[in-house]
Protein backbone atom coordinates (compact mmCIF):
# COMPACT_ATOMS: atom_id res chain seq x y z
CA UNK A 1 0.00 0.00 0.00
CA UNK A 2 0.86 3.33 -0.53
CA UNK A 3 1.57 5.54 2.00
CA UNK A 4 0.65 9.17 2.77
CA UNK A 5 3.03 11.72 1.08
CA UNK A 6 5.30 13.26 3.66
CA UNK A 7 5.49 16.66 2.10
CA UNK A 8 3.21 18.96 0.41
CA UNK A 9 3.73 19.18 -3.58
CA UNK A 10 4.12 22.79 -4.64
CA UNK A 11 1.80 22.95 -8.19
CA UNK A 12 2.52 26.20 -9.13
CA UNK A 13 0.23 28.30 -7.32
CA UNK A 14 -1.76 25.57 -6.07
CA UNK A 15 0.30 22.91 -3.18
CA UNK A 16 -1.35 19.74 -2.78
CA UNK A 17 -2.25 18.66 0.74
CA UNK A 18 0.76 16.94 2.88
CA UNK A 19 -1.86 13.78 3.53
CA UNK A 20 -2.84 13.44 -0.11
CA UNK A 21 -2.36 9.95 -1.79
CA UNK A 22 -1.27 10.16 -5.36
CA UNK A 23 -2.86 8.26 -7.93
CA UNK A 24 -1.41 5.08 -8.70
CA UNK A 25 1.31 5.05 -11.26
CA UNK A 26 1.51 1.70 -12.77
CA UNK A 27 -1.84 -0.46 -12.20
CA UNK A 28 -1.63 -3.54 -13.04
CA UNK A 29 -3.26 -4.85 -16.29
CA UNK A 30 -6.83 -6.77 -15.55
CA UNK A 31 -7.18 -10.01 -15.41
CA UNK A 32 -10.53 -9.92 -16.19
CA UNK A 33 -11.05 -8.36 -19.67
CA UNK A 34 -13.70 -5.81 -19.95
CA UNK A 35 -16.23 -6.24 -22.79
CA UNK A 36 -15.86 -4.17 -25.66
CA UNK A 37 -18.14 -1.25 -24.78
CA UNK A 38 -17.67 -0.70 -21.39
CA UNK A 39 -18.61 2.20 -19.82
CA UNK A 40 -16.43 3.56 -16.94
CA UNK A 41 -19.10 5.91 -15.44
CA UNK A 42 -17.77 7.34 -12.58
CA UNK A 43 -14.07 9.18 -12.50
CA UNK A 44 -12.69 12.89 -12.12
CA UNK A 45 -10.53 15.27 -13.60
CA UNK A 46 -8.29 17.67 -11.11
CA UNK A 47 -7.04 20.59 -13.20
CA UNK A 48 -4.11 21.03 -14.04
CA UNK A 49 -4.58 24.04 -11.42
CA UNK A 50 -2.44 26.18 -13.57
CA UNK A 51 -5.10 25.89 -16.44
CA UNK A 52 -8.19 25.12 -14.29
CA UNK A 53 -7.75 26.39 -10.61
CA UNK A 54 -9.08 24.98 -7.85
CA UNK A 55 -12.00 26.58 -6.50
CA UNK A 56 -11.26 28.87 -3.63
CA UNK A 57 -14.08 27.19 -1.21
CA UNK A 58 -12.43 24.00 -1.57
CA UNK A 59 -12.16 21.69 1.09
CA UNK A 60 -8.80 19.82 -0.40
CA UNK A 61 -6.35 20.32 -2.99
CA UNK A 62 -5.41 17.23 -4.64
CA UNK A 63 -2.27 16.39 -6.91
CA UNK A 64 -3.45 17.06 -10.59
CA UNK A 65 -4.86 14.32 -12.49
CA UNK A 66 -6.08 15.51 -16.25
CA UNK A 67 -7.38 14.69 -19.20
CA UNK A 68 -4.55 13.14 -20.50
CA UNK A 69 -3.98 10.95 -18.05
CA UNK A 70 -7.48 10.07 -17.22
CA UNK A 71 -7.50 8.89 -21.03
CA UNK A 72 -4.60 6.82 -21.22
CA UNK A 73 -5.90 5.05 -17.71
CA UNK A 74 -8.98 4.63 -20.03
CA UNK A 75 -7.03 2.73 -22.82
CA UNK A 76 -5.14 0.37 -20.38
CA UNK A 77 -7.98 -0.69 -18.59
CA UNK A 78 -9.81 -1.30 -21.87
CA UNK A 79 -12.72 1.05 -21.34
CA UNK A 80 -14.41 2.71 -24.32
CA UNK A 81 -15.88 5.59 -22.75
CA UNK A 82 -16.04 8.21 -19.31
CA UNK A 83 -18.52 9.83 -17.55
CA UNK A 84 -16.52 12.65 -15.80
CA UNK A 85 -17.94 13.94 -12.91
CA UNK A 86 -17.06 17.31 -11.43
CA UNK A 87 -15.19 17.11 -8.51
CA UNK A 88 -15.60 19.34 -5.36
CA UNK A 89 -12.43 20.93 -5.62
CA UNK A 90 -13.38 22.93 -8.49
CA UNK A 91 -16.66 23.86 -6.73
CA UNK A 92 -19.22 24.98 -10.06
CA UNK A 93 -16.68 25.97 -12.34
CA UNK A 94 -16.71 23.17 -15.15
CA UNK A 95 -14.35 24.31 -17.28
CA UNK A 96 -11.79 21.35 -16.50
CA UNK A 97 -14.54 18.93 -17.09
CA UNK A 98 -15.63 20.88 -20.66
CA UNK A 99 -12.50 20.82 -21.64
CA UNK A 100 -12.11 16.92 -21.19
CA UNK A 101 -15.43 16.29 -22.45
CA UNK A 102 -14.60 18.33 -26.07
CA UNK A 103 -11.20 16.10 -26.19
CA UNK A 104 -12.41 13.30 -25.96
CA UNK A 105 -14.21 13.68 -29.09
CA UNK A 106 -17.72 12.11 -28.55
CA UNK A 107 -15.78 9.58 -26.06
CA UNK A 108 -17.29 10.98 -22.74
CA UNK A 109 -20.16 12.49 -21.30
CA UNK A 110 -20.60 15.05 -17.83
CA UNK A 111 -21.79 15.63 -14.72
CA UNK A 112 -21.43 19.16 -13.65
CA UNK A 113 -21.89 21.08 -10.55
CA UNK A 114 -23.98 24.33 -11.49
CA UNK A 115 -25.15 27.16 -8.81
CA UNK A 116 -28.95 28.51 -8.45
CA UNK A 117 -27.87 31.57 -10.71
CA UNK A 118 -26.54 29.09 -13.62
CA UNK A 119 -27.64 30.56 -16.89
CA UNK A 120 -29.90 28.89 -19.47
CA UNK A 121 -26.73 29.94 -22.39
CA UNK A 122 -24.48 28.56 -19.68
CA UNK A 123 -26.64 25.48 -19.23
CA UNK A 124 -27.05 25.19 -22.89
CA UNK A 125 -23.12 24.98 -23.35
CA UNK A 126 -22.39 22.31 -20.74
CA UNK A 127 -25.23 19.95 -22.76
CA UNK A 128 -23.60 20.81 -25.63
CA UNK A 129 -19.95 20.23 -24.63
CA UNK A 130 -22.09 16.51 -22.95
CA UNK A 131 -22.87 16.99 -19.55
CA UNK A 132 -26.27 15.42 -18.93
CA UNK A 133 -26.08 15.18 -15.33
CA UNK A 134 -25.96 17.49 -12.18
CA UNK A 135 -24.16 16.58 -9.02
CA UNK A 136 -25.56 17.73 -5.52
CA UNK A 137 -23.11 16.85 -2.91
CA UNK A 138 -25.02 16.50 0.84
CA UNK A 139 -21.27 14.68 1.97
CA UNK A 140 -20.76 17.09 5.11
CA UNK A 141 -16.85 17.10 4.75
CA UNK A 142 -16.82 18.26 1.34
CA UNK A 143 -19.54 20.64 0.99
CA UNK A 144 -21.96 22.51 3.32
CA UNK A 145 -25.44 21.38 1.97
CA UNK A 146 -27.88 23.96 0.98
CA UNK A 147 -31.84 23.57 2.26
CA UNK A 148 -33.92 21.22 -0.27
CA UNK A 149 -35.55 24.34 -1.97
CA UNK A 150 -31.98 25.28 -3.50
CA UNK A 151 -31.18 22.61 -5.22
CA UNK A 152 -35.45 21.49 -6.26
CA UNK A 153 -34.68 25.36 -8.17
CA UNK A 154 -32.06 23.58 -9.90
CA UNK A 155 -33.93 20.40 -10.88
CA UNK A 156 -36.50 22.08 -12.43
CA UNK A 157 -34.16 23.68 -14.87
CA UNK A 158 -31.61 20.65 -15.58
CA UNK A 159 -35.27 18.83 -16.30
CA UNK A 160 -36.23 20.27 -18.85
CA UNK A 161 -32.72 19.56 -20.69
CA UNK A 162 -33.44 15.85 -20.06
CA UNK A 163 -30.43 15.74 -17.55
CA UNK A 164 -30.79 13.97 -14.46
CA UNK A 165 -29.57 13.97 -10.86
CA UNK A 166 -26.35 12.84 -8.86
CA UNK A 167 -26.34 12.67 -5.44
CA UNK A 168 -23.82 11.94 -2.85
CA UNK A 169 -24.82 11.28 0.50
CA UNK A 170 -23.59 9.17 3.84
CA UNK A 171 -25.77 6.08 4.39
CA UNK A 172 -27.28 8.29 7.89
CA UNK A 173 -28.62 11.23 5.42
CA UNK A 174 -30.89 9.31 3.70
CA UNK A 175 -33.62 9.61 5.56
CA UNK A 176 -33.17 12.90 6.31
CA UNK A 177 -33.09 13.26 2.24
CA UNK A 178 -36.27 10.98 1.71
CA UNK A 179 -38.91 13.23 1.27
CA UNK A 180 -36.72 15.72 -0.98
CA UNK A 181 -34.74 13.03 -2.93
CA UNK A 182 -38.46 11.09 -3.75
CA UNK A 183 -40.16 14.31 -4.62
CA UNK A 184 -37.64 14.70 -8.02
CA UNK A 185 -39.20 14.52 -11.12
CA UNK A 186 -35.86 13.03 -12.97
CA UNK A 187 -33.95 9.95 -12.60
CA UNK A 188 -31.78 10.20 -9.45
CA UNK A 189 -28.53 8.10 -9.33
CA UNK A 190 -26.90 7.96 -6.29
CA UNK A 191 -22.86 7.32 -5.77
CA UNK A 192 -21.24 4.80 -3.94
CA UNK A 193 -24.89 2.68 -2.93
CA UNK A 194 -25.50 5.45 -0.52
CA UNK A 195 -21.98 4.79 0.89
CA UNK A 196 -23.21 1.75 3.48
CA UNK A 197 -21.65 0.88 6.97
CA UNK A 198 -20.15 -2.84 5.48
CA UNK A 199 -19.22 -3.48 9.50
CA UNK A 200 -23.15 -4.17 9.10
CA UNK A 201 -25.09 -7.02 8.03
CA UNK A 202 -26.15 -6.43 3.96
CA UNK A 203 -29.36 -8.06 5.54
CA UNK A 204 -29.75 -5.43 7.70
CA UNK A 205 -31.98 -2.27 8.18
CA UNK A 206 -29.94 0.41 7.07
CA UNK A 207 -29.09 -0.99 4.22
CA UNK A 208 -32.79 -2.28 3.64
CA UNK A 209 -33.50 1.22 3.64
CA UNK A 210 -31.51 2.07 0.70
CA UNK A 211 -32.53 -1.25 -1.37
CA UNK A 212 -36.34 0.08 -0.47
CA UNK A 213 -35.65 3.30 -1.87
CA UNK A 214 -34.24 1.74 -5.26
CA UNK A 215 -37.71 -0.50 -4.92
CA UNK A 216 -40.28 1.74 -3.96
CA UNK A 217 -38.68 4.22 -6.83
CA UNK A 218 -37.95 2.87 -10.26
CA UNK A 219 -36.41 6.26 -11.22
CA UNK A 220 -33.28 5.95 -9.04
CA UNK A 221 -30.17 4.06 -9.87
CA UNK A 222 -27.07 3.19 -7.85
CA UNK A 223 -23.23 3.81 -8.53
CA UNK A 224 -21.38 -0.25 -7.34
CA UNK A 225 -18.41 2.20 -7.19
CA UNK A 226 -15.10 2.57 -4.70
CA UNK A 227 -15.26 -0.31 -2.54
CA UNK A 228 -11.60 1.30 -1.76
CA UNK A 229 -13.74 4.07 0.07
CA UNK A 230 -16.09 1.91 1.55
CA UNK A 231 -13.66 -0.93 3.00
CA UNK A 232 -12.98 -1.38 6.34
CA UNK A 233 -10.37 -4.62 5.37
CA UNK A 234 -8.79 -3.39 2.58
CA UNK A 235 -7.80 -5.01 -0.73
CA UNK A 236 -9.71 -7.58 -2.29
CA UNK A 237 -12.45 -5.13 -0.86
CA UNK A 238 -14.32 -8.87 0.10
CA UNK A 239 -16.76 -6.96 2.77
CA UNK A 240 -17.74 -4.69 -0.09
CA UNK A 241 -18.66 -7.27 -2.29
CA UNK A 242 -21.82 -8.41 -0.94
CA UNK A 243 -23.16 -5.31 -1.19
CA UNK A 244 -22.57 -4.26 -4.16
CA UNK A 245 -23.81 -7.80 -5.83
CA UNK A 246 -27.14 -7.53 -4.30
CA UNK A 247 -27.46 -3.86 -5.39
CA UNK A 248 -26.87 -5.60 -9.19
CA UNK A 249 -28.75 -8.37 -8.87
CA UNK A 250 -32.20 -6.71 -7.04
CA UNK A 251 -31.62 -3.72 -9.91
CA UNK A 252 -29.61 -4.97 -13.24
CA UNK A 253 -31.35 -2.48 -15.46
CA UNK A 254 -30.25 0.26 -12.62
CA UNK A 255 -26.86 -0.27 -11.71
CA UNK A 256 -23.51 1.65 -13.25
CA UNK A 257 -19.91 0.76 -12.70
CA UNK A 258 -16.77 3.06 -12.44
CA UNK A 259 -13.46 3.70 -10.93
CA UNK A 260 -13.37 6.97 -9.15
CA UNK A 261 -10.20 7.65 -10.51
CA UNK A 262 -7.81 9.35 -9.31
CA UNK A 263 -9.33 8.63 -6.12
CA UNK A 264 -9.82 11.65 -3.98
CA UNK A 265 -9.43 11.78 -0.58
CA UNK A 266 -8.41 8.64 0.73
CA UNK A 267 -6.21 7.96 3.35
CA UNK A 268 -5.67 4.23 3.99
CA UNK A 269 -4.61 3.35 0.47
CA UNK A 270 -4.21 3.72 -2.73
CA UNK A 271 -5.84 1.19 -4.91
CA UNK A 272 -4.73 -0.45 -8.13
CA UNK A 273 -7.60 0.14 -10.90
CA UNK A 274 -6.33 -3.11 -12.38
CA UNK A 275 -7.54 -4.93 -9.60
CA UNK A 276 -10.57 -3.30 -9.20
CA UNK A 277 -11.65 -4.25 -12.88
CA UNK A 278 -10.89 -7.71 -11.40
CA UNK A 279 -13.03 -6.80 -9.04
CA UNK A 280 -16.19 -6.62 -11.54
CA UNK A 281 -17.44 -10.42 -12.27
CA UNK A 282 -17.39 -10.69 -8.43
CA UNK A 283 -20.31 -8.26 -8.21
CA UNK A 284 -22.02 -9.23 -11.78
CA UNK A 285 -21.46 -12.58 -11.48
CA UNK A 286 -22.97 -13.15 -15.04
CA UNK A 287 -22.17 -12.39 -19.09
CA UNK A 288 -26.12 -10.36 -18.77
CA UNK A 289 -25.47 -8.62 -15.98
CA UNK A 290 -22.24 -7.36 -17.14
CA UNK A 291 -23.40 -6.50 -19.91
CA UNK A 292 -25.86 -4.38 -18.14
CA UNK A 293 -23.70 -2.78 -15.70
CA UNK A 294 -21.08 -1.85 -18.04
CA UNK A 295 -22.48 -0.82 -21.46
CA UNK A 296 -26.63 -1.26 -21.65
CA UNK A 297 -27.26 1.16 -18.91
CA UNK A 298 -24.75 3.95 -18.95
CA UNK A 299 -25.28 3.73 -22.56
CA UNK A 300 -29.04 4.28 -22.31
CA UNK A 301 -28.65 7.19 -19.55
CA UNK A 302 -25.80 8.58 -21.17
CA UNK A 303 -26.08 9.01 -24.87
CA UNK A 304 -29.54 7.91 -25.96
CA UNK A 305 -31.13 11.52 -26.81
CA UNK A 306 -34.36 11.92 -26.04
């Protein structure tokens, strides 16, 4: 495992926090090969802050991890396309993300952050550059959430561009979310399966709570992303996997895979994104639901226009 940097890294004007983990250099190829198609549809970009700064609200500074790289991760692994979303560091300006999204020719689509005051020029740009998402962070640490009224102003707009909603929350919000979260008129995927206690029975009622949410509302969807994040043992991430496998087999035709690359904010370790594509038929145990959970449904909430 990798561990914490000992120093700061000066970035020009922008010095990456002492504790930050850097990306891994040199993951190790899959042994599990991807099917052609694959979708990874959840990863960032982070500047570089001398051509993108970092937002000055931020609640980190990470090392920068661009385009450039973020593609050539994408043709190791053997993914076809991205879904970028913005990260917090860069609070609602999106012009890292754009800037990806028009390199990667047709290769990627968005998830942006936007503010109450957002434009509709500015919001036609983003869907034009291929965001089709916003991203409401409720995540405590990272953000201070705004009351449910704020961001319902921001639905209604998105809505009407046929863009839907990404939320990230700690498994203890959700209730305190219900109401709101059930209320939206668009499909509502939510990162990281709500981010689960897995010191806690997958059998068990907070969990149940999330899998009735996905039940009792067809229009939300679930992110089986960063078991690194969610771990409590580490690498192979096997008290993660139950969870994730019986958020893909309740909801195949809701479920979306990524790799949260480059990983923000983690402080145990580092992980490998060759061995968490290895980490895939564990969770989809089948050729159909891998199919599903890699190409069929980030395809269809992605880049089918309505």
């Amino acid at each position: 495992m990798n561990e914490p940097a000992s120093e700061p890294v000066s970035q020009g004007a922008f010095t990456t926090d002492a504790d930050w983990l850097p990306y891994h250099p040199n993951p190790a190829r899959p042994t599990f090969r991807l099917p052609a198609g694959t979708v990874d549809a959840h990863c960032h970009v982070f500047g570089p802050g001398a051509a993108f700064p970092y937002a000055p609200e931020r609640r980190y500074t990470p090392c920068d991890a661009g385009k450039d790289d973020l593609f050539a991760l994408r043709d190791f692994l053997g993914v076809a396309r991205n879904v970028i979303v913005q990260a917090t560091c860069h609070g609602a300006d999106n012009s890292a993300l754009v800037d990806a999204l028009r390199a990667a020719g047709g290769r990627a689509r968005g998830v942006a952050t936007v503010r109450a005051e957002v434009t509709d020029a500015e919001l036609a740009a983003l869907h034009e550059a291929g965001v089709r998402g916003v991203r409401f962070t409720f995540v405590r640490r990272l953000a201070d959430p705004e009351p449910d009224a704020y961001y319902r102003s921001i639905v209604d707009r998105v809505a009407a561009l046929g863009w839907h909603v990404v939320v990230y929350l700690e498994a203890a919000d959700l209730a305190e979310r219900w109401d709101f979260l059930t209320s939206l008129p668009t499909t509502v995927v939510v990162d990281h399966m709500g981010r689960p206690d897995v010191t806690k029975p997958v059998d068990g009622p907070e969990f149940a709570r999330f899998l009735t949410l996905l039940r009792e509302h067809p229009r939300f969807w679930s992110k089986v992303t960063c078991p690194d994040r969610l771990t409590k043992t580490g690498p192979p991430y096997d008290d993660v996997v139950p969870f994730a496998r019986a958020v893909v087999e309740a909801f195949p035709d809701r479920v979306l895979w990524g790799t949260d690359w480059p990983h923000p904010n983690l402080k145990s370790h580092m992980p490998d994104d060759g061995v968490l594509v290895d980490l895939v038929p564990r969770i989809a145990p089948t050729e159909d639901l891998r199919r599903r959970l890699l190409i069929d449904n980030p395809t269809r909430l992605y880049w089918s226009e309505p």
